[in-house]
Protein backbone atom coordinates (compact mmCIF):
# COMPACT_ATOMS: atom_id res chain seq x y z
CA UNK A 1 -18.90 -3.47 12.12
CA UNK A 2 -20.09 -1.33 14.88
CA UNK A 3 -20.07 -1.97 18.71
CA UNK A 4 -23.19 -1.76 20.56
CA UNK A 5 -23.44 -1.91 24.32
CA UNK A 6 -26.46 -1.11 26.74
CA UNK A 7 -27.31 -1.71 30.61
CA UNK A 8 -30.56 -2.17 32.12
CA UNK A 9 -30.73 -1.91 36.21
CA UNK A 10 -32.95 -2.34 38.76
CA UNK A 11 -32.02 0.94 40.78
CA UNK A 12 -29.67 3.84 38.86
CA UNK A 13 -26.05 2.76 38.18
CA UNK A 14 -22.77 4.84 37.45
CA UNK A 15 -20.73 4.42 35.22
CA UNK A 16 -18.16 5.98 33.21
CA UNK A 17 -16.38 4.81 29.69
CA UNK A 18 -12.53 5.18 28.63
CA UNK A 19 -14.30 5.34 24.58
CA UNK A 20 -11.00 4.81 23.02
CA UNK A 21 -10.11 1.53 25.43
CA UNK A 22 -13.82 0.30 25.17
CA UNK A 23 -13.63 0.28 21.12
CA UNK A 24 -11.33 -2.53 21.40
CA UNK A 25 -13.10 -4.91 22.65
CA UNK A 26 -14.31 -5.86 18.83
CA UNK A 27 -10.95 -6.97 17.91
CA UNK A 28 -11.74 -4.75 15.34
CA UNK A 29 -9.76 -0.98 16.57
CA UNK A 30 -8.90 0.72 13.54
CA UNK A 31 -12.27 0.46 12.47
CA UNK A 32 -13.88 2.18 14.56
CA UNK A 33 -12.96 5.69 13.67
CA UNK A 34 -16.55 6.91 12.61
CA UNK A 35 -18.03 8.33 15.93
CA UNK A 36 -19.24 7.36 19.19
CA UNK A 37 -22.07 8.27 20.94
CA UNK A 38 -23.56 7.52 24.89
CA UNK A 39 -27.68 7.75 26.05
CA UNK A 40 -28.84 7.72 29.31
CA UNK A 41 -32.22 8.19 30.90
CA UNK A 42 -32.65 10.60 33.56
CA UNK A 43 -36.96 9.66 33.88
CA UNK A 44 -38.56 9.28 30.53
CA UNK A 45 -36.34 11.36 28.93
CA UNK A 46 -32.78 10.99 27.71
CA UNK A 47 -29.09 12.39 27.67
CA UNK A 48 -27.29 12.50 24.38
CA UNK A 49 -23.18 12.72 24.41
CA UNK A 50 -21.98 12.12 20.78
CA UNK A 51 -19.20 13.01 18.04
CA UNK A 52 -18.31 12.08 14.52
CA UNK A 53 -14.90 11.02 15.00
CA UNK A 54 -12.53 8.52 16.86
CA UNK A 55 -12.71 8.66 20.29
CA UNK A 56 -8.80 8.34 20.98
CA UNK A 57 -9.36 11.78 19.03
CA UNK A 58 -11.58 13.55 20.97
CA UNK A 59 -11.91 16.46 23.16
CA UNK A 60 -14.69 15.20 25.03
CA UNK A 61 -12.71 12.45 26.11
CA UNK A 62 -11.74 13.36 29.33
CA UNK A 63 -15.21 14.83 30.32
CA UNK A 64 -16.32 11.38 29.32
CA UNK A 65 -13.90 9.56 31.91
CA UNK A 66 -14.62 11.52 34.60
CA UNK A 67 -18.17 11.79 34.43
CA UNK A 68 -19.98 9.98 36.50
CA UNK A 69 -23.58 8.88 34.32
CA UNK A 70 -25.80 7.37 36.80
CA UNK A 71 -28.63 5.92 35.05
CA UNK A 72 -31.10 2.62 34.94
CA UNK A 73 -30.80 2.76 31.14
CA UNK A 74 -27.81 3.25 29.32
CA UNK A 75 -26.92 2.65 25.77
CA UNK A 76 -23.60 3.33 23.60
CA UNK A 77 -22.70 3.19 20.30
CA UNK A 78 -19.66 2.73 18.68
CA UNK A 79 -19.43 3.54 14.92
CA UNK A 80 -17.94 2.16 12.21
CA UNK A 81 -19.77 3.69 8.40
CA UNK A 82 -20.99 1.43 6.23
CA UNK A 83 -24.03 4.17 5.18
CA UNK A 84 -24.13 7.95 5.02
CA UNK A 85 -20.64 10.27 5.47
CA UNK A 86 -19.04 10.54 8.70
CA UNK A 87 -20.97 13.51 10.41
CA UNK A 88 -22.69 14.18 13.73
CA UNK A 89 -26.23 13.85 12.33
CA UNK A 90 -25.12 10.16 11.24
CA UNK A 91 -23.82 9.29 14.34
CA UNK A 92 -25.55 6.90 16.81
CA UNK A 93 -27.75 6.70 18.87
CA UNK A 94 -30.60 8.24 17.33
CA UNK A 95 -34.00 9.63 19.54
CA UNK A 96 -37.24 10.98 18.70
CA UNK A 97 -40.60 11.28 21.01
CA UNK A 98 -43.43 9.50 21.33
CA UNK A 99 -46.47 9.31 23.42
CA UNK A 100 -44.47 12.02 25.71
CA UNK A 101 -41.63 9.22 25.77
CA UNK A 102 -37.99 9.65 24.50
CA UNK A 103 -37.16 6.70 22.03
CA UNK A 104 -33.98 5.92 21.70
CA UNK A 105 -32.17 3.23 19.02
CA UNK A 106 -28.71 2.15 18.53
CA UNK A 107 -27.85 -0.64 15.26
CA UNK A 108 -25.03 -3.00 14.10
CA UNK A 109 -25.57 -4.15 10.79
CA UNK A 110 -26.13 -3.24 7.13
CA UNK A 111 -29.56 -2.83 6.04
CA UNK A 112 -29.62 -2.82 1.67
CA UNK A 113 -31.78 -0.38 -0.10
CA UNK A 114 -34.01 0.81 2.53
CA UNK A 115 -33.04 4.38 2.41
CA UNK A 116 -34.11 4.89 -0.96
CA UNK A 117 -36.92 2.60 -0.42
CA UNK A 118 -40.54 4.38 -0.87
CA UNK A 119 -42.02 1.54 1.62
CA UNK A 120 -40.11 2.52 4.46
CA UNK A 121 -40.47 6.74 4.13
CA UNK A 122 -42.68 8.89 6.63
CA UNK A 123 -44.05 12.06 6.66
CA UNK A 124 -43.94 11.76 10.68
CA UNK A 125 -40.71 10.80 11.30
CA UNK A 126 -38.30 11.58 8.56
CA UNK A 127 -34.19 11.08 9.19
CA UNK A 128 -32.12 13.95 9.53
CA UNK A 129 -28.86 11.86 7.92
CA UNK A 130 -28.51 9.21 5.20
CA UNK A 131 -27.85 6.07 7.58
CA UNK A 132 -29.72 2.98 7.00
CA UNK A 133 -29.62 2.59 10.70
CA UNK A 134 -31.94 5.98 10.94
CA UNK A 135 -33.98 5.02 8.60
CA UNK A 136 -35.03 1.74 9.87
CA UNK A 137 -35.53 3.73 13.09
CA UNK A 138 -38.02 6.29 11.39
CA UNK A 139 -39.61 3.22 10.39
CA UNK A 140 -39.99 1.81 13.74
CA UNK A 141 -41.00 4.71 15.25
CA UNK A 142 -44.20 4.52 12.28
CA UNK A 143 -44.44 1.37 13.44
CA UNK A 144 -44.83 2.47 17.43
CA UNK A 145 -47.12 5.49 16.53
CA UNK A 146 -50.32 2.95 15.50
CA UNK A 147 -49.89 2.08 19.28
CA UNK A 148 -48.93 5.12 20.93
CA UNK A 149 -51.27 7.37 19.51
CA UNK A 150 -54.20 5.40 21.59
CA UNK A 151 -55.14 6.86 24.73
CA UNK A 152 -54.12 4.45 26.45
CA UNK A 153 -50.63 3.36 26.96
CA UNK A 154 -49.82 0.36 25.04
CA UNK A 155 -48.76 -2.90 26.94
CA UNK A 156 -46.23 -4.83 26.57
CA UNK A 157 -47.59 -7.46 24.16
CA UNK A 158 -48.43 -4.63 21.77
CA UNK A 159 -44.59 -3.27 21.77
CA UNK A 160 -42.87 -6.60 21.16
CA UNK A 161 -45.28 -7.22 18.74
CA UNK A 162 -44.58 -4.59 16.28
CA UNK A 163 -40.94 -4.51 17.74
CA UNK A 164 -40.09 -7.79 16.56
CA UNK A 165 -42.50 -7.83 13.34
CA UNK A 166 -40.11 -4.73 12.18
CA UNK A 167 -36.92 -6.39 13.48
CA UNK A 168 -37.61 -9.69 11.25
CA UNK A 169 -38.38 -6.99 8.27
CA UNK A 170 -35.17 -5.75 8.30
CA UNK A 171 -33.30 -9.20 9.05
CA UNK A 172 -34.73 -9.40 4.97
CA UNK A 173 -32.76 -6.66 4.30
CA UNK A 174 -29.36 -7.39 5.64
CA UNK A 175 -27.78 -7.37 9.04
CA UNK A 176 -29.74 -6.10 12.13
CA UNK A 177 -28.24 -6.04 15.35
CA UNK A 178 -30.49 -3.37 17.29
CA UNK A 179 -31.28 -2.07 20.56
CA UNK A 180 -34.22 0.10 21.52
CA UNK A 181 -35.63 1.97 24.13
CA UNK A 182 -38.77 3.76 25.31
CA UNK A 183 -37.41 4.67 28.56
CA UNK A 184 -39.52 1.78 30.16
CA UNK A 185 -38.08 -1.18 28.91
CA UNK A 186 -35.26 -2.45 26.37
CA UNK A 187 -35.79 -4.80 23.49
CA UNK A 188 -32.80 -6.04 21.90
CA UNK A 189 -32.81 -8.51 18.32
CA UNK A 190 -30.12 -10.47 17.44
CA UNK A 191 -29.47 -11.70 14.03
CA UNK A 192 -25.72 -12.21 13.51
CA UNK A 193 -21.75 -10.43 12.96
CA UNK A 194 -19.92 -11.03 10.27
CA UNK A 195 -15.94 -10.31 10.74
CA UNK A 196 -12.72 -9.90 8.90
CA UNK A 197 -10.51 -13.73 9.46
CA UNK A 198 -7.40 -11.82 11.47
CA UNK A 199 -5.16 -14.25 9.47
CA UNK A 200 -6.63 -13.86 6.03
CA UNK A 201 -8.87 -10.98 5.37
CA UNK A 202 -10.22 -12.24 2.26
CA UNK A 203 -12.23 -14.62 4.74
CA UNK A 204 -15.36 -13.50 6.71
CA UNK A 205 -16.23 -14.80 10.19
CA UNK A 206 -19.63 -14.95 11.31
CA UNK A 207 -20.45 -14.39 15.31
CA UNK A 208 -23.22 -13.94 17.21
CA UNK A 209 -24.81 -10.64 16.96
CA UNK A 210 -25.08 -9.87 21.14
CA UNK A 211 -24.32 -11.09 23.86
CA UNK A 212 -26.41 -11.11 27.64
CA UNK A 213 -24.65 -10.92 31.16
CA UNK A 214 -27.21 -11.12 34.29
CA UNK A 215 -25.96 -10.08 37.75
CA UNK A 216 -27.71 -10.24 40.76
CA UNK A 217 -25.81 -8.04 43.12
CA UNK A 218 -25.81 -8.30 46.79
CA UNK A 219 -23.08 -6.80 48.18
CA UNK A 220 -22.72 -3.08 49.32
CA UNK A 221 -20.58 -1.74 46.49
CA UNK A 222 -19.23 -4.22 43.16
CA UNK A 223 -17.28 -2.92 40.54
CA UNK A 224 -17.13 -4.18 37.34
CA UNK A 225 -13.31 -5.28 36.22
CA UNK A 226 -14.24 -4.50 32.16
CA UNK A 227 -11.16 -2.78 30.41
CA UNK A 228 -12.19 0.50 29.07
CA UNK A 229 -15.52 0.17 31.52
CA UNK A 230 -16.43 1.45 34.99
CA UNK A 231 -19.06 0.05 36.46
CA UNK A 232 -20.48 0.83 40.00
CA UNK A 233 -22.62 -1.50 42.03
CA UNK A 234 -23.99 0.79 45.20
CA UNK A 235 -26.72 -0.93 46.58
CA UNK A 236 -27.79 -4.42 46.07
CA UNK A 237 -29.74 -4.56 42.68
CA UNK A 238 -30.33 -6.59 39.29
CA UNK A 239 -27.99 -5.71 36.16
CA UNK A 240 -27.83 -6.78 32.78
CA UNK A 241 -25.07 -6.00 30.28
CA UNK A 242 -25.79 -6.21 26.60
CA UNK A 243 -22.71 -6.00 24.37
CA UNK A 244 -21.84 -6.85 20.69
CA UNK A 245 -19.17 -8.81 22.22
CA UNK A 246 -18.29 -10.20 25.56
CA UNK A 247 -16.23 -7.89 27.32
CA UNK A 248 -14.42 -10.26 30.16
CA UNK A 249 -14.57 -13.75 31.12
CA UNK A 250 -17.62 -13.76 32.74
CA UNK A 251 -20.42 -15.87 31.62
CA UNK A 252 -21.59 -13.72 28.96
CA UNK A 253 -24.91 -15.87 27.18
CA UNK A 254 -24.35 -15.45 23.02
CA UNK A 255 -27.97 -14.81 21.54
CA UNK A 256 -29.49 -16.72 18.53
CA UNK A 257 -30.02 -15.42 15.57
CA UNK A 258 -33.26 -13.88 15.09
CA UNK A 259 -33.75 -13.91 18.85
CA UNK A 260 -35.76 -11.12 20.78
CA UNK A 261 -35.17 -10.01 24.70
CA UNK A 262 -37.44 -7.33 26.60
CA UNK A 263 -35.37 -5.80 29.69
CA UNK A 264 -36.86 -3.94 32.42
CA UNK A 265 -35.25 -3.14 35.57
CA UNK A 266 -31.94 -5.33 35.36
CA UNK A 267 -34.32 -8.58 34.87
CA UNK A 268 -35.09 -10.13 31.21
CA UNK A 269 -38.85 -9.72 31.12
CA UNK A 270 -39.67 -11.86 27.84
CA UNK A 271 -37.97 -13.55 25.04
CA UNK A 272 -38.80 -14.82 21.55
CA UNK A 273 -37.25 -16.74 18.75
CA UNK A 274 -35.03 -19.04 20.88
C-alpha cells in the first residue's frame, strides 16, 4: 500500500526528505516503485514536487535532499498502484482550487468501482488520470463547492461535516486512508492497512491506517532523529506528525478505524469517531 505522511505547525518548519530512505519505513520497499510526490503551502497556495517513478531512481533526488521546504503544512505521498498506469498525472498528491484556496489530497487505500461510477462524476471537477484516489477527490471537492460557493467562508463545523460524511462514503467502498487540506486546516480519516505476513505472503495483516505524534517544542532549535527525515525545530512551536506508520520510537498514537482529526497550527483542533 502507499505511504502517506503530513505535518501541521504552529510557525513554518524545514524540512527536507531522503525519498528513497523514507519509503522504507512501510516495511514494504520494493513496493513502492510507483512515484512520489511532496506539497507544501507557501500562504493559501501550494508547492507541487512529484514523479512517476522510484525515488532511489530519480533525478530530482538530490534537489530533494538539499532543499530546504519550510512550510506550516506539508504533505507527501508515497505511491504504490493499485489504480490507473504509472504516470505523472496519477501520481499523488492531487490539488485543485476552491473559494480562492488550493486543496490539496493525498490517499492510502483501494476504493472499488468508483471511477466508473456515474454517482461520483462532475462536470466541475473532473480527474485528469484514472486513480480511484482522484476520483474520490473530484468528489470531495463537489462535496466542498455546496459550501464554498457561499459568500461567506464556511466554518469549521460545515467542513468536517461534509469531510467526514464523504470519508465514511468511501470507507463503503474499500480502503480510505486520506489526508486533506485547504491550506487552513488538515483533516485526516483513518480506516485501516492491510499488509503482506513477511513470513507467509499468502497471509494479510491488518494495521492501523495512521498514526499521530504531538510535540510541543520549547527549546531553541530540535531536530527530528527520523531515518530518511529532516526535521528542523527553530523557534519554540507546536508540531504534529501524521504518518501511515510510526517512523521512530516515539510515542506515536495509532488512530481508530473510522476516526476523524482536524489540525490547525501544530494542535489537533477536533476529533470524531473515537
Amino acid at each position: 500500500m502507499c505511504e502517506l505522511f503530513a505535518i501541521s505547525s504552529s510557525t513554518p518548519t524545514e524540512i527536507s526528505f531522503s525519498l528513497d530512505e523514507f519509503s522504507k519505513h512501510g516495511g514494504l520497499t520494493d513496493h513502492h516503485k510507483h512515484g512520489w510526490g511532496i506539497a507544501y503551502y507557501q500562504e493559501n497556495a501550494v508547492k507541487i514536487i512529484k514523479e512517476a517513478h522510484q525515488a532511489s531512481d530519480s533525478l530530482c533526488l538530490d534537489f530533494i535532499k538539499d532543499y530546504k521546504m519550510k512550510s506550516q503544512i506539508i504533505m507527501s505521498h508515497i505511491r504504490y498502484a493499485t489504480q490507473g498506469e504509472i504516470s505523472y498525472r496519477n501520481t499523488q498528491p492531487f490539488t485543485r482550487e476552491l473559494g480562492g484556496r488550493e486543496h490539496v489530497f493525498i490517499h492510502n487505500g483501494d476504493l472499488k468501482c468508483i471511477v466508473a461510477n456515474p454517482k461520483y462524476l462532475s462536470r466541475r471537477f473532473q480527474p485528469v488520470g484514472e486513480t480511484d484516489s482522484e476520483a474520490a477527490f473530484c468528489y470531495l471537492m463537489t462535496q466542498m463547492s455546496a459550501i464554498w460557493d457561499a459568500p461567506e467562508v464556511p466554518s469549521l463545523q460545515q467542513r468536517l461535516q461534509v469531510f467526514n460524511y464523504f470519508a465514511l462514503e468511501m470507507q463503503s467502498l474499500g480502503l480510505s486512508n486520506f489526508i486533506y487540506s485547504d491550506s487552513e486546516y488538515v483533516f485526516v480519516f483513518s480506516d485501516k492497512r492491510e499488509v503482506k505476513d513477511k513470513k507467509d505472503k499468502n497471509k494479510t495483516i491488518t494495521l492501523p491506517g495512521l498514526h499521530v505524534l504531538q510535540r510541543s517544542c520549547q527549546r531553541k532549535s530540535h531536530n527530528a532523529t527520523i531515518q530518511g527525515l529532516s526535521l528542523k525545530h527553530e523557534q519554540s512551536k507546536n508540531v504534529v506528525l501524521i504518518s501511515s506508520v510510526p517512523l521512530n520510537d516515539e510515542n506515536w498514537k495509532p488512530l481508530t478505524t473510522g476516526q476523524s482529526l482536524v489540525f490547525k497550527a501544530g494542535k489537533i483542533i477536533t476529533s470524531v469517531g473515537v
